[in-house]
C-alpha atoms as a PDB file:
ATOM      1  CA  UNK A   1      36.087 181.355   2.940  1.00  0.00           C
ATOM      2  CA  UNK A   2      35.939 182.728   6.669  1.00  0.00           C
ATOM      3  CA  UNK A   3      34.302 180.753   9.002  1.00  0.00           C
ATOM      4  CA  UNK A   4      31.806 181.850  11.202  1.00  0.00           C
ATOM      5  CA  UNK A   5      32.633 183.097  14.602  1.00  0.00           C
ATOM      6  CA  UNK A   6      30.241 180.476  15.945  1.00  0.00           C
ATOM      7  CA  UNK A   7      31.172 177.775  13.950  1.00  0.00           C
ATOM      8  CA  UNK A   8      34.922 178.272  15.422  1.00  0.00           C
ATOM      9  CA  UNK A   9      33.419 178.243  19.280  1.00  0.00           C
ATOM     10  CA  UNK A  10      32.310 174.966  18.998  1.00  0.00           C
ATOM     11  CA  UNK A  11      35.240 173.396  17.129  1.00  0.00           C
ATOM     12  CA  UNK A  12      37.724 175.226  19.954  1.00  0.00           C
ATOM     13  CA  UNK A  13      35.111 173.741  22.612  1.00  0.00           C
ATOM     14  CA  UNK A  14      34.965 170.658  21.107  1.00  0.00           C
ATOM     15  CA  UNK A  15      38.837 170.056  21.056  1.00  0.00           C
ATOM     16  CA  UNK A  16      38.736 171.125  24.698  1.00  0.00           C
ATOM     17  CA  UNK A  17      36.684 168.615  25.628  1.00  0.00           C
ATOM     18  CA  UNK A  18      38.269 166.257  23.370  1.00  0.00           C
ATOM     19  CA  UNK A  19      41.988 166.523  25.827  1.00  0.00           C
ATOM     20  CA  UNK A  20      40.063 166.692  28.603  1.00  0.00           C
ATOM     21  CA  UNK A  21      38.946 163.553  27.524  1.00  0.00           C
ATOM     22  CA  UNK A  22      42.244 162.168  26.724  1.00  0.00           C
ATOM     23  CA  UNK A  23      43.971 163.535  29.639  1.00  0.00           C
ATOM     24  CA  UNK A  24      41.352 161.346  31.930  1.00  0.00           C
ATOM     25  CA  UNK A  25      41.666 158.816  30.154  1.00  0.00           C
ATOM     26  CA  UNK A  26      45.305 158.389  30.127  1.00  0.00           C
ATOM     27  CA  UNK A  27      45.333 159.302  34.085  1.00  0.00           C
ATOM     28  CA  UNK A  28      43.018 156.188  34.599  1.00  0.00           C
ATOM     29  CA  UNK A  29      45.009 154.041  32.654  1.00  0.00           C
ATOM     30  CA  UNK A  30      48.564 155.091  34.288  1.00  0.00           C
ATOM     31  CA  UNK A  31      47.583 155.078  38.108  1.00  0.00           C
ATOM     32  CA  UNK A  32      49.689 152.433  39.987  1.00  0.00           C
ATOM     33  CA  UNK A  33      47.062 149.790  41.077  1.00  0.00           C
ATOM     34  CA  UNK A  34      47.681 146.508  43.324  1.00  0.00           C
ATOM     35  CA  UNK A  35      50.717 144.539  42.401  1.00  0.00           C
ATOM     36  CA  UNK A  36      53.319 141.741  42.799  1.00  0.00           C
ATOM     37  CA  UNK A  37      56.608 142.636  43.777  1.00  0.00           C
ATOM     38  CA  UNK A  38      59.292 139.768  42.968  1.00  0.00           C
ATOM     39  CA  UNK A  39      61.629 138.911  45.644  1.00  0.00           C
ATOM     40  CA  UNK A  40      64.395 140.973  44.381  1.00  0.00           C
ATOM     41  CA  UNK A  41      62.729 144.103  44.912  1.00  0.00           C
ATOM     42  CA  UNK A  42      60.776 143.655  48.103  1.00  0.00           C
ATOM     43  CA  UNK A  43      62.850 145.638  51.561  1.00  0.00           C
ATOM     44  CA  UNK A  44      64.465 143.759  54.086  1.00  0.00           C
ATOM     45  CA  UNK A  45      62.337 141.750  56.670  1.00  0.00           C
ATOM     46  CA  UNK A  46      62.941 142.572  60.119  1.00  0.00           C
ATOM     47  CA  UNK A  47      61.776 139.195  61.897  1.00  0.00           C
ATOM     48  CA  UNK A  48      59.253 139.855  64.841  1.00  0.00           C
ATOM     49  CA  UNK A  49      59.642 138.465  68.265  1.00  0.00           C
ATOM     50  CA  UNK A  50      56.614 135.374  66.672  1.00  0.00           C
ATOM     51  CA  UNK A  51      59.030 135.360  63.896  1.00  0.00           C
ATOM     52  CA  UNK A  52      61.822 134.698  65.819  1.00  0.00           C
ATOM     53  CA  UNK A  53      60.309 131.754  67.592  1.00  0.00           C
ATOM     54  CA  UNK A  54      58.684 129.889  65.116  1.00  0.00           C
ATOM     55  CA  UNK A  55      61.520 130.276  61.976  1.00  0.00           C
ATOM     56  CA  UNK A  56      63.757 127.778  62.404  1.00  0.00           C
ATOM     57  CA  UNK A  57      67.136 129.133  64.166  1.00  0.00           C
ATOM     58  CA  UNK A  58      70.822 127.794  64.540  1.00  0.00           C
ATOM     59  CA  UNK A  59      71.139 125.418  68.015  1.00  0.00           C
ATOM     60  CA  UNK A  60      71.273 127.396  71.399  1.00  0.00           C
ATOM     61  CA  UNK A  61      73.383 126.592  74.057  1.00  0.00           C
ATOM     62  CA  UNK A  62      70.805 124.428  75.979  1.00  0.00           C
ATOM     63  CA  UNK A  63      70.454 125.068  80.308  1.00  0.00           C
ATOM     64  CA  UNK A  64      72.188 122.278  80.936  1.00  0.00           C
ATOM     65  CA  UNK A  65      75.823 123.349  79.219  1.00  0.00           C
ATOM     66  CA  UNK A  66      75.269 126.710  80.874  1.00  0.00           C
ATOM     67  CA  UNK A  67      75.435 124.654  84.448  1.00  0.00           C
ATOM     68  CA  UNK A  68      77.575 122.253  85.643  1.00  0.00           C
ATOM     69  CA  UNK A  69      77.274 118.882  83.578  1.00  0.00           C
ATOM     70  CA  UNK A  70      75.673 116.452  85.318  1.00  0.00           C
ATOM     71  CA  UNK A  71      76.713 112.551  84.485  1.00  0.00           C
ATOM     72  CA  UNK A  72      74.265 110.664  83.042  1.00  0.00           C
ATOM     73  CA  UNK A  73      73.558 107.389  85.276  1.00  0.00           C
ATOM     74  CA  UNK A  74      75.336 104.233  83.623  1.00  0.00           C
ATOM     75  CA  UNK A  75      75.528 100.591  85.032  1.00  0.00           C
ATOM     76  CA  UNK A  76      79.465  99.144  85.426  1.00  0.00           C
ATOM     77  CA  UNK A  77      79.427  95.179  85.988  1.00  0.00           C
ATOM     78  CA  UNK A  78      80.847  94.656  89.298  1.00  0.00           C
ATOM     79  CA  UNK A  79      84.038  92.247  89.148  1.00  0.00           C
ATOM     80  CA  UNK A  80      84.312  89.352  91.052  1.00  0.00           C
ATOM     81  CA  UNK A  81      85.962  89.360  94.411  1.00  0.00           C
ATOM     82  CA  UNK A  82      89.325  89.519  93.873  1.00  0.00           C
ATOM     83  CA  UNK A  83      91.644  86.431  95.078  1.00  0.00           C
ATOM     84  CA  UNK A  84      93.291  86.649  98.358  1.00  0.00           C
ATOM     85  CA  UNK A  85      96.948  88.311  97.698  1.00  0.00           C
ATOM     86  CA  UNK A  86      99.599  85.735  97.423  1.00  0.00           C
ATOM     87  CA  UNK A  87     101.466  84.762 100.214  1.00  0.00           C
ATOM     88  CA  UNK A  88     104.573  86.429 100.680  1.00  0.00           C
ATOM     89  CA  UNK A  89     107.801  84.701  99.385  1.00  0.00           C
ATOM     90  CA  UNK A  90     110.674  85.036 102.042  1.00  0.00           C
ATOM     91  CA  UNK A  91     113.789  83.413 100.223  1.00  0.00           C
ATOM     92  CA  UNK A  92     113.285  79.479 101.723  1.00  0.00           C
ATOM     93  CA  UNK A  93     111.979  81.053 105.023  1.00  0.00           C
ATOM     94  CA  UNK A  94     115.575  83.474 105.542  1.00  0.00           C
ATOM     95  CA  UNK A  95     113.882  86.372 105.809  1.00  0.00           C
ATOM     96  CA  UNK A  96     110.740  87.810 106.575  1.00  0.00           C
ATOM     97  CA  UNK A  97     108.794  89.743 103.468  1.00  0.00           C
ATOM     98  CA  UNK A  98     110.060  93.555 103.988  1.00  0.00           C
ATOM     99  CA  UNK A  99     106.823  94.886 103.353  1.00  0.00           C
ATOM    100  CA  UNK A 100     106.008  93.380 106.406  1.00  0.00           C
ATOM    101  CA  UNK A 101     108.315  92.931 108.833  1.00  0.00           C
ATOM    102  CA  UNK A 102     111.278  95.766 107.998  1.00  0.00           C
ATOM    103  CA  UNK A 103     112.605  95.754 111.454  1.00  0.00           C
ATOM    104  CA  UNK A 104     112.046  98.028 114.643  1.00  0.00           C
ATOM    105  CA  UNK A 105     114.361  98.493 117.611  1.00  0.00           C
ATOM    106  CA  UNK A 106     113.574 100.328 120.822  1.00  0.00           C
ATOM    107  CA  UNK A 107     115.574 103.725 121.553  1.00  0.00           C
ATOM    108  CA  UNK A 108     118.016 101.262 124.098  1.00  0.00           C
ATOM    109  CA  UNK A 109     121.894 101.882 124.193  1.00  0.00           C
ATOM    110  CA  UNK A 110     124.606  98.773 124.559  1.00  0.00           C
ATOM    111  CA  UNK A 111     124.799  98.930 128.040  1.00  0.00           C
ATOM    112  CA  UNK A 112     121.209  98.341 128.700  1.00  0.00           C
ATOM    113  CA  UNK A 113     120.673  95.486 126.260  1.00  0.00           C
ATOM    114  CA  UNK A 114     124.247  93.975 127.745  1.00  0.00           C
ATOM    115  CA  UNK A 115     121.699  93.267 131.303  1.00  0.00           C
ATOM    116  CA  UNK A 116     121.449  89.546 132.064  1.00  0.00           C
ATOM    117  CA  UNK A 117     117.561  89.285 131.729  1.00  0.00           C
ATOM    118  CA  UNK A 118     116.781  92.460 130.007  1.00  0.00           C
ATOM    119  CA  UNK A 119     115.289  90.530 127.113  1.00  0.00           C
ATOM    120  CA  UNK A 120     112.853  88.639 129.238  1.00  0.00           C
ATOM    121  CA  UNK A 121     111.771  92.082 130.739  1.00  0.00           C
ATOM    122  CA  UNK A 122     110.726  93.727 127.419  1.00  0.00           C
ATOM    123  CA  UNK A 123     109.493  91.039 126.136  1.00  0.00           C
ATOM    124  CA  UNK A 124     105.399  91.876 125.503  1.00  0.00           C
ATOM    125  CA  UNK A 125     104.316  89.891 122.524  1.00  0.00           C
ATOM    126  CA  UNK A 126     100.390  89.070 123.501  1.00  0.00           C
ATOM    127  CA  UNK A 127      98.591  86.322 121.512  1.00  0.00           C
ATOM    128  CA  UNK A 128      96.357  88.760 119.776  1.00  0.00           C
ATOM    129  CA  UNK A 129      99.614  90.459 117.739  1.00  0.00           C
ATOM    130  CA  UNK A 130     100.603  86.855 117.275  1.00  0.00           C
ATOM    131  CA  UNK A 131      97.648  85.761 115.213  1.00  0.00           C
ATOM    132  CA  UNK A 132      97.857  89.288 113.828  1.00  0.00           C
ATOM    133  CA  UNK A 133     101.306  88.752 112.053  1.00  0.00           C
ATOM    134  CA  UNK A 134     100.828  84.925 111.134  1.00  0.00           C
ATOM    135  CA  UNK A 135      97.469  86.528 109.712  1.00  0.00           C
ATOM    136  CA  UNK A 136      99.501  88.618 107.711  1.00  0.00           C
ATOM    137  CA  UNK A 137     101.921  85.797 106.555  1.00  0.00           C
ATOM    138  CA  UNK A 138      99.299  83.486 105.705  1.00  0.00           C
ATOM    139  CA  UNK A 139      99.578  81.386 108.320  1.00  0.00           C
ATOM    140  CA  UNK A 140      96.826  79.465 111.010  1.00  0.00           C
ATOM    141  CA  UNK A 141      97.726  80.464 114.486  1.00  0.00           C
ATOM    142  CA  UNK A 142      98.860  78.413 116.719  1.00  0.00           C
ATOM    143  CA  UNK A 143     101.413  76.989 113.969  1.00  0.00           C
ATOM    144  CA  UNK A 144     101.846  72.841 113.989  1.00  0.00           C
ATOM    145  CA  UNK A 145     104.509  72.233 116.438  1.00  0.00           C
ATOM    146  CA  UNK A 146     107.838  72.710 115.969  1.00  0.00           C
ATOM    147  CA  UNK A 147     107.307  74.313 112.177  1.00  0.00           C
ATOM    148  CA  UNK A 148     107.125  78.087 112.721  1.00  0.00           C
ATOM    149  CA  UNK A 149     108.253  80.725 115.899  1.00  0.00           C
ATOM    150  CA  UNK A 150     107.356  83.584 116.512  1.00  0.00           C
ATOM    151  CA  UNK A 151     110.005  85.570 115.854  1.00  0.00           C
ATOM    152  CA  UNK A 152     111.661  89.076 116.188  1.00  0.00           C
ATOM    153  CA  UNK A 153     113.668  89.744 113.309  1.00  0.00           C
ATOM    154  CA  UNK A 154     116.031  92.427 114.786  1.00  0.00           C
ATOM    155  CA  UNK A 155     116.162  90.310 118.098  1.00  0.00           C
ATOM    156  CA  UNK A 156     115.327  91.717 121.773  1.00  0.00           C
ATOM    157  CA  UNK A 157     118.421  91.057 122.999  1.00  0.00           C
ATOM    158  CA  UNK A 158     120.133  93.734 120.436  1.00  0.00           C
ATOM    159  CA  UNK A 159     117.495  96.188 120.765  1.00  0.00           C
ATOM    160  CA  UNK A 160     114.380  95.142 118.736  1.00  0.00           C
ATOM    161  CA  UNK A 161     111.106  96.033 119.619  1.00  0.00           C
ATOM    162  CA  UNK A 162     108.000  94.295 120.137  1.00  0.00           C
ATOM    163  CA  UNK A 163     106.287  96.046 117.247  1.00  0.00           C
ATOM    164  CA  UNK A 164     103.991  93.983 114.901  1.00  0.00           C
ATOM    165  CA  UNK A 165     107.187  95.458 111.728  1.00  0.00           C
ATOM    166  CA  UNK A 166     109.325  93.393 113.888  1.00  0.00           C
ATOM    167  CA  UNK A 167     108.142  90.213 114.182  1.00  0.00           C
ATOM    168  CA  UNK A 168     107.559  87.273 111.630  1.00  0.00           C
ATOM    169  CA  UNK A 169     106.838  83.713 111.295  1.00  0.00           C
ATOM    170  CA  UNK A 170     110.133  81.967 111.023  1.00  0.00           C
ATOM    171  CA  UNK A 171     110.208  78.348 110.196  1.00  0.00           C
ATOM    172  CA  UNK A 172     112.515  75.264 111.477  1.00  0.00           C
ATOM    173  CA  UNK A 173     115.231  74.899 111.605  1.00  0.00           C
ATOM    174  CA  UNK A 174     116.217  78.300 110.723  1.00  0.00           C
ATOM    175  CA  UNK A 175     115.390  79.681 114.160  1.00  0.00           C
ATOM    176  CA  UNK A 176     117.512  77.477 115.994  1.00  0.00           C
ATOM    177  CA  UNK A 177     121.129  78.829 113.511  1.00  0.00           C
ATOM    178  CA  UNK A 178     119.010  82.906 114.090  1.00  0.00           C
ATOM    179  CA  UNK A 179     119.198  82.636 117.742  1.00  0.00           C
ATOM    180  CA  UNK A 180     122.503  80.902 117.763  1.00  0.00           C
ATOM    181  CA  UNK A 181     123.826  84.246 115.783  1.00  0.00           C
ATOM    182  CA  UNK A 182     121.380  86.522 118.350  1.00  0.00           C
ATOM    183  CA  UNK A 183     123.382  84.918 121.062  1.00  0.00           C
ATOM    184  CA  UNK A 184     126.984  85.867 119.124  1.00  0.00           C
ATOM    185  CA  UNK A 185     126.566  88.876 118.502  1.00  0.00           C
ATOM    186  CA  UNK A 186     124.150  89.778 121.808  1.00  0.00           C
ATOM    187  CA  UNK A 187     128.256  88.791 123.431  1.00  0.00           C
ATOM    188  CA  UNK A 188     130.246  91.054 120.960  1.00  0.00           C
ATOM    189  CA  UNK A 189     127.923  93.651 121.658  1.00  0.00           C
ATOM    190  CA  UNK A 190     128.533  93.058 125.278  1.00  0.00           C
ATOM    191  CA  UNK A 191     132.360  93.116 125.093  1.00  0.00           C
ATOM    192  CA  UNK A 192     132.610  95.852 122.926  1.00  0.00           C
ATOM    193  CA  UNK A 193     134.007  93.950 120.039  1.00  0.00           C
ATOM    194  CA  UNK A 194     131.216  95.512 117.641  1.00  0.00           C
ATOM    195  CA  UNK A 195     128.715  98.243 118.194  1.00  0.00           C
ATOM    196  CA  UNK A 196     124.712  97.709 118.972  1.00  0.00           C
ATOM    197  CA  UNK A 197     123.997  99.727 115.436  1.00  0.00           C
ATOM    198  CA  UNK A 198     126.134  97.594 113.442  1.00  0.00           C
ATOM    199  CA  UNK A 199     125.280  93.743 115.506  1.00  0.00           C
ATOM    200  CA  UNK A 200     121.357  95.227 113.965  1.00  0.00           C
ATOM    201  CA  UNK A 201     122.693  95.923 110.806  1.00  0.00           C
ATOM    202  CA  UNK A 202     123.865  92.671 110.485  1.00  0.00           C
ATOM    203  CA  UNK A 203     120.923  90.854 111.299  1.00  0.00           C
ATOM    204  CA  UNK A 204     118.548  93.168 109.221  1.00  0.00           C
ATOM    205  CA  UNK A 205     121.112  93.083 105.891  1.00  0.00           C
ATOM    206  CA  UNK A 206     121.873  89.136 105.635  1.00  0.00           C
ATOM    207  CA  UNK A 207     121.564  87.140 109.164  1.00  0.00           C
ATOM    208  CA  UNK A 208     122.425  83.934 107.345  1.00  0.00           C
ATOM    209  CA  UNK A 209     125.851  85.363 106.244  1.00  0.00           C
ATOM    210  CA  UNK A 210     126.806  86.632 108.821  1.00  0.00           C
ATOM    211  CA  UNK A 211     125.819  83.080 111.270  1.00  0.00           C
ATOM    212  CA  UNK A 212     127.924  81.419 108.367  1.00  0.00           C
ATOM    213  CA  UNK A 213     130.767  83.943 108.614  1.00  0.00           C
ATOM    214  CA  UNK A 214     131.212  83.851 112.794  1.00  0.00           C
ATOM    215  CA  UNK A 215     131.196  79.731 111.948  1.00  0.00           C
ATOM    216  CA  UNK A 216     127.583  78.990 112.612  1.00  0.00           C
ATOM    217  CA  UNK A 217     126.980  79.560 116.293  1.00  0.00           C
ATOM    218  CA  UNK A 218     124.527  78.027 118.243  1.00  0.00           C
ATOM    219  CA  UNK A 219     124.958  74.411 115.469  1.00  0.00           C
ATOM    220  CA  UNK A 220     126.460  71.370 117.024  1.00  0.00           C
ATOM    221  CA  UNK A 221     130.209  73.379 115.613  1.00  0.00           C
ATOM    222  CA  UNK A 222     129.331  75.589 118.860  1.00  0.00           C
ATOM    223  CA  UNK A 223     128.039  73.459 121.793  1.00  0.00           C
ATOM    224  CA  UNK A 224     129.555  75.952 124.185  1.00  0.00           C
ATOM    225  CA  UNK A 225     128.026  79.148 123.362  1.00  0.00           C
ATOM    226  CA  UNK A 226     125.803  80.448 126.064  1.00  0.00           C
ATOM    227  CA  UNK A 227     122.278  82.113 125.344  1.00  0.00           C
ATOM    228  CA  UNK A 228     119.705  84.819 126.424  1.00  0.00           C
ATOM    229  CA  UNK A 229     115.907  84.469 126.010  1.00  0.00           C
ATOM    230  CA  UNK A 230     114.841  85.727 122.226  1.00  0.00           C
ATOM    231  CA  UNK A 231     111.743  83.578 121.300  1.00  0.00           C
ATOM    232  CA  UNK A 232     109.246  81.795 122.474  1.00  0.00           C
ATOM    233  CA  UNK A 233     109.782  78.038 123.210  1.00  0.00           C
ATOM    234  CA  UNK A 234     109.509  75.632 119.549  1.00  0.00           C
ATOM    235  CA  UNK A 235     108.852  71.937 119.661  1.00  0.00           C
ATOM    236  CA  UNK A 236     111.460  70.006 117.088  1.00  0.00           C
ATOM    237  CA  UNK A 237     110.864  67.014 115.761  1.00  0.00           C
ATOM    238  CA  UNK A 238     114.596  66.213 115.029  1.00  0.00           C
ATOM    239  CA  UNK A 239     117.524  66.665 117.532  1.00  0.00           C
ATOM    240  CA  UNK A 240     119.696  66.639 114.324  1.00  0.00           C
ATOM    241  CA  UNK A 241     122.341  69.529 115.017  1.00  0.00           C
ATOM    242  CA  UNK A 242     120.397  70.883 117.478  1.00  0.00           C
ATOM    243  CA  UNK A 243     122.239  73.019 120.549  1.00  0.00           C
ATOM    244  CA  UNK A 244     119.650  72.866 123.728  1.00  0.00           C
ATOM    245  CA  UNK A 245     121.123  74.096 127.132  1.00  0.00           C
ATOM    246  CA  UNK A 246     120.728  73.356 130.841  1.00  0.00           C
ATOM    247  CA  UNK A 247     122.103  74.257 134.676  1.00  0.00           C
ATOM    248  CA  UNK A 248     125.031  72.325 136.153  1.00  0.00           C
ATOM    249  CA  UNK A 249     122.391  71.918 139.473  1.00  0.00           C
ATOM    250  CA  UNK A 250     119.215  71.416 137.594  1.00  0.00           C
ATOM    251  CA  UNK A 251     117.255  68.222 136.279  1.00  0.00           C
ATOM    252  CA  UNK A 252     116.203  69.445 132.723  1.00  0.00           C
ATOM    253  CA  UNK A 253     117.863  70.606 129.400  1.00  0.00           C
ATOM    254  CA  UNK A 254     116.173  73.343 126.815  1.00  0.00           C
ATOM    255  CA  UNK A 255     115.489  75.101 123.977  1.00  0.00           C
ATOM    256  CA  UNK A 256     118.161  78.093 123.757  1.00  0.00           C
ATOM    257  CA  UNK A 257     114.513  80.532 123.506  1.00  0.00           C
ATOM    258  CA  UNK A 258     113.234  78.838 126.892  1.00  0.00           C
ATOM    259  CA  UNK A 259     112.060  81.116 129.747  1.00  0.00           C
ATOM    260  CA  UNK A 260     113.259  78.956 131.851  1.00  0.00           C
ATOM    261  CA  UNK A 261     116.631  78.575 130.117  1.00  0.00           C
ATOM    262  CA  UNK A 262     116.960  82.257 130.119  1.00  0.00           C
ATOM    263  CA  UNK A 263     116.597  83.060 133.885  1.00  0.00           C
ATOM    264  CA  UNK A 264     119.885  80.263 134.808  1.00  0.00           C
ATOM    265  CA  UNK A 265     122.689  81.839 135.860  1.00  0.00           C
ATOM    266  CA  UNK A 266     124.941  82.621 133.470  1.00  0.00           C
ATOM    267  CA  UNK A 267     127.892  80.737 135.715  1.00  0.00           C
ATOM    268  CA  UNK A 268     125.115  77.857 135.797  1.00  0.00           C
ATOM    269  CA  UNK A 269     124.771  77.343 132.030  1.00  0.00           C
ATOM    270  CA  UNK A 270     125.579  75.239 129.988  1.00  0.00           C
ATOM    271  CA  UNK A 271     125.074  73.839 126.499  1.00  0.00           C
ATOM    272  CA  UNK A 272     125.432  71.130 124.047  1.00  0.00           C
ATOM    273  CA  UNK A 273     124.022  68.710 121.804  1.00  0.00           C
ATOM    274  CA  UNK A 274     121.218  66.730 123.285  1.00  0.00           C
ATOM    275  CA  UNK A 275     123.395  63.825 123.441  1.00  0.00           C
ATOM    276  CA  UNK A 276     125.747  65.277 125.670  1.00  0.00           C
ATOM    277  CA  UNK A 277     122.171  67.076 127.847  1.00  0.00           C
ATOM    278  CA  UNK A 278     121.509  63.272 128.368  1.00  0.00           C
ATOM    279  CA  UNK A 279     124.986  61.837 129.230  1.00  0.00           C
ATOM    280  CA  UNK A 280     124.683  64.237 131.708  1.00  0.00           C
ATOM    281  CA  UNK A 281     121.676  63.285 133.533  1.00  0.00           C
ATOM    282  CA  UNK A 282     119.010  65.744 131.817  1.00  0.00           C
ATOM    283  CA  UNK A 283     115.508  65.081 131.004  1.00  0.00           C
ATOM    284  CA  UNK A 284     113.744  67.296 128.575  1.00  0.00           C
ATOM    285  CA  UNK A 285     111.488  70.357 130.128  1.00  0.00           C
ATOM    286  CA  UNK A 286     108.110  70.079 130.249  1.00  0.00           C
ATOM    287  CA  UNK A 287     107.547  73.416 128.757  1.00  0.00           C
ATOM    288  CA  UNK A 288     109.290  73.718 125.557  1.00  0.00           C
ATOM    289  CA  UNK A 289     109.483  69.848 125.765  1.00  0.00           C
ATOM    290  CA  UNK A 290     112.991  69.805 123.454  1.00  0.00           C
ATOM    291  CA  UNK A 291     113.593  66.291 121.783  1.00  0.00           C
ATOM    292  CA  UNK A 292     114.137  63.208 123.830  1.00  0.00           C
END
């Protein structure tokens, strides 16, 4: 049975409207609305400048490594004051300490130093150096008489100096045998039996073996020697092997050092034991005051 024309309008409009319908309603139900995205999916954060400075960050070089490092204050204790240095050992009073007193001799040749007198002429040893090198021994200046001289090791009458590195506190009785080797040596110098180099050499090396060696001059083994002014005037207690000297027209007998022994006459002098000074009429001087 055909359907009237009418009848099949409204169905066709009906259907129409019926997937418009569905069409709308599926749209509505399809369109992307607000949502969640997981981690996984979300784009890479660039961080902001805000970002930057409040996230937490891996440690910056700080100012002060970028500039020269400053030392932090600390606090060291401060040690005691140290103990005065030790005084100087110098073999039983032999030698002088080399640190000290290595030597010094004047720019002099043999024929100067061979002078009568020329030792007393140089000599310039003020008290103020004196204190000076008994300050550096250890030593109270003026010295208790007759223990110390003042000494020059390399001796003026071969050529030593009056420098401070030449001069030394030399105890009894080892200044009386020094000077009695000065003297020696001051006369091979003078005849030409040794050099002036080598009569210093021998002093600065080993003095004492060498005085042993020429048989102790200047002990009671060598009353006659003669002398020349080296050192200033000791006081001994003990006469024991001691050489003094005196002039054939004078009144008094002296230490070998003496001024006054030095500026005799060398055809005037003479020397021996103190015994012998007195058997010949000699009183001690007054100014190095030898023993009685």
């Amino acid at each position: 049975m055909r359907q009237p024309r009418g009848l099949r309008l409204a169905f066709a409009s009906l259907a129409c409207t019926l997937l418009v319908c569905t069409v709308l309603v599926s749209g509505c139900t399809s369109e992307p609305g607000p949502s969640v995205q997981t981690s996984s999916s979300l784009p890479p954060v660039v961080a902001t400048t805000s970002e930057t400075t409040n996230a937490p960050s891996a440690p910056r070089p700080s100012t002060a490594e970028a500039t020269p490092a400053v030392p932090a204050p600390h606090f060291v204790a401060v040690p005691p004051a140290a103990k005065a240095p030790a005084r100087p050992r110098r073999d039983n009073g032999l030698y002088p300490d080399p640190r000290l007193t290595p030597g010094d001799v004047f720019q002099v040749s043999a024929a100067q130093v061979s002078v009568s007198g020329y030792a007393s002429k140089v000599r310039n040893v003020p008290v103020t150096e004196k204190r000076a090198v008994y300050a550096e021994y250890h030593l109270a200046y003026p010295e208790p008489a007759g223990s110390y001289e003042c000494d020059h090791f390399i001796p003026l009458c071969l050529g030593g100096s009056n420098s401070i590195k030449n001069l030394w506190p030399e105890p009894a009785p080892q200044f009386h045998w020094k000077d009695g080797l000065e003297v020696y040596l001051w006369h091979e110098v003078r005849n030409h039996t040794i050099s002036l180099a080598e009569a210093q050499r021998e002093i600065r090396t080993d003095w004492y073996a060498y005085w042993v060696k020429a048989g102790k001059p200047g002990s009671a083994a060598d009353a006659d020697s003669s002398a020349v002014q080296s050192a200033p005037a000791p006081i001994s207690k003990s006469s024991t092997g001691l050489i003094v000297g005196w002039s054939v027209s004078g009144a008094r007998y002296h230490y070998l050092s003496c001024r006054y022994f030095a500026q005799i006459k060398s055809v005037n002098r003479r020397t021996g034991t103190v015994a012998q000074a007195r058997a010949a009429g000699k009183t001690p001087c007054r100014v190095c005051r030898p023993p009685d």
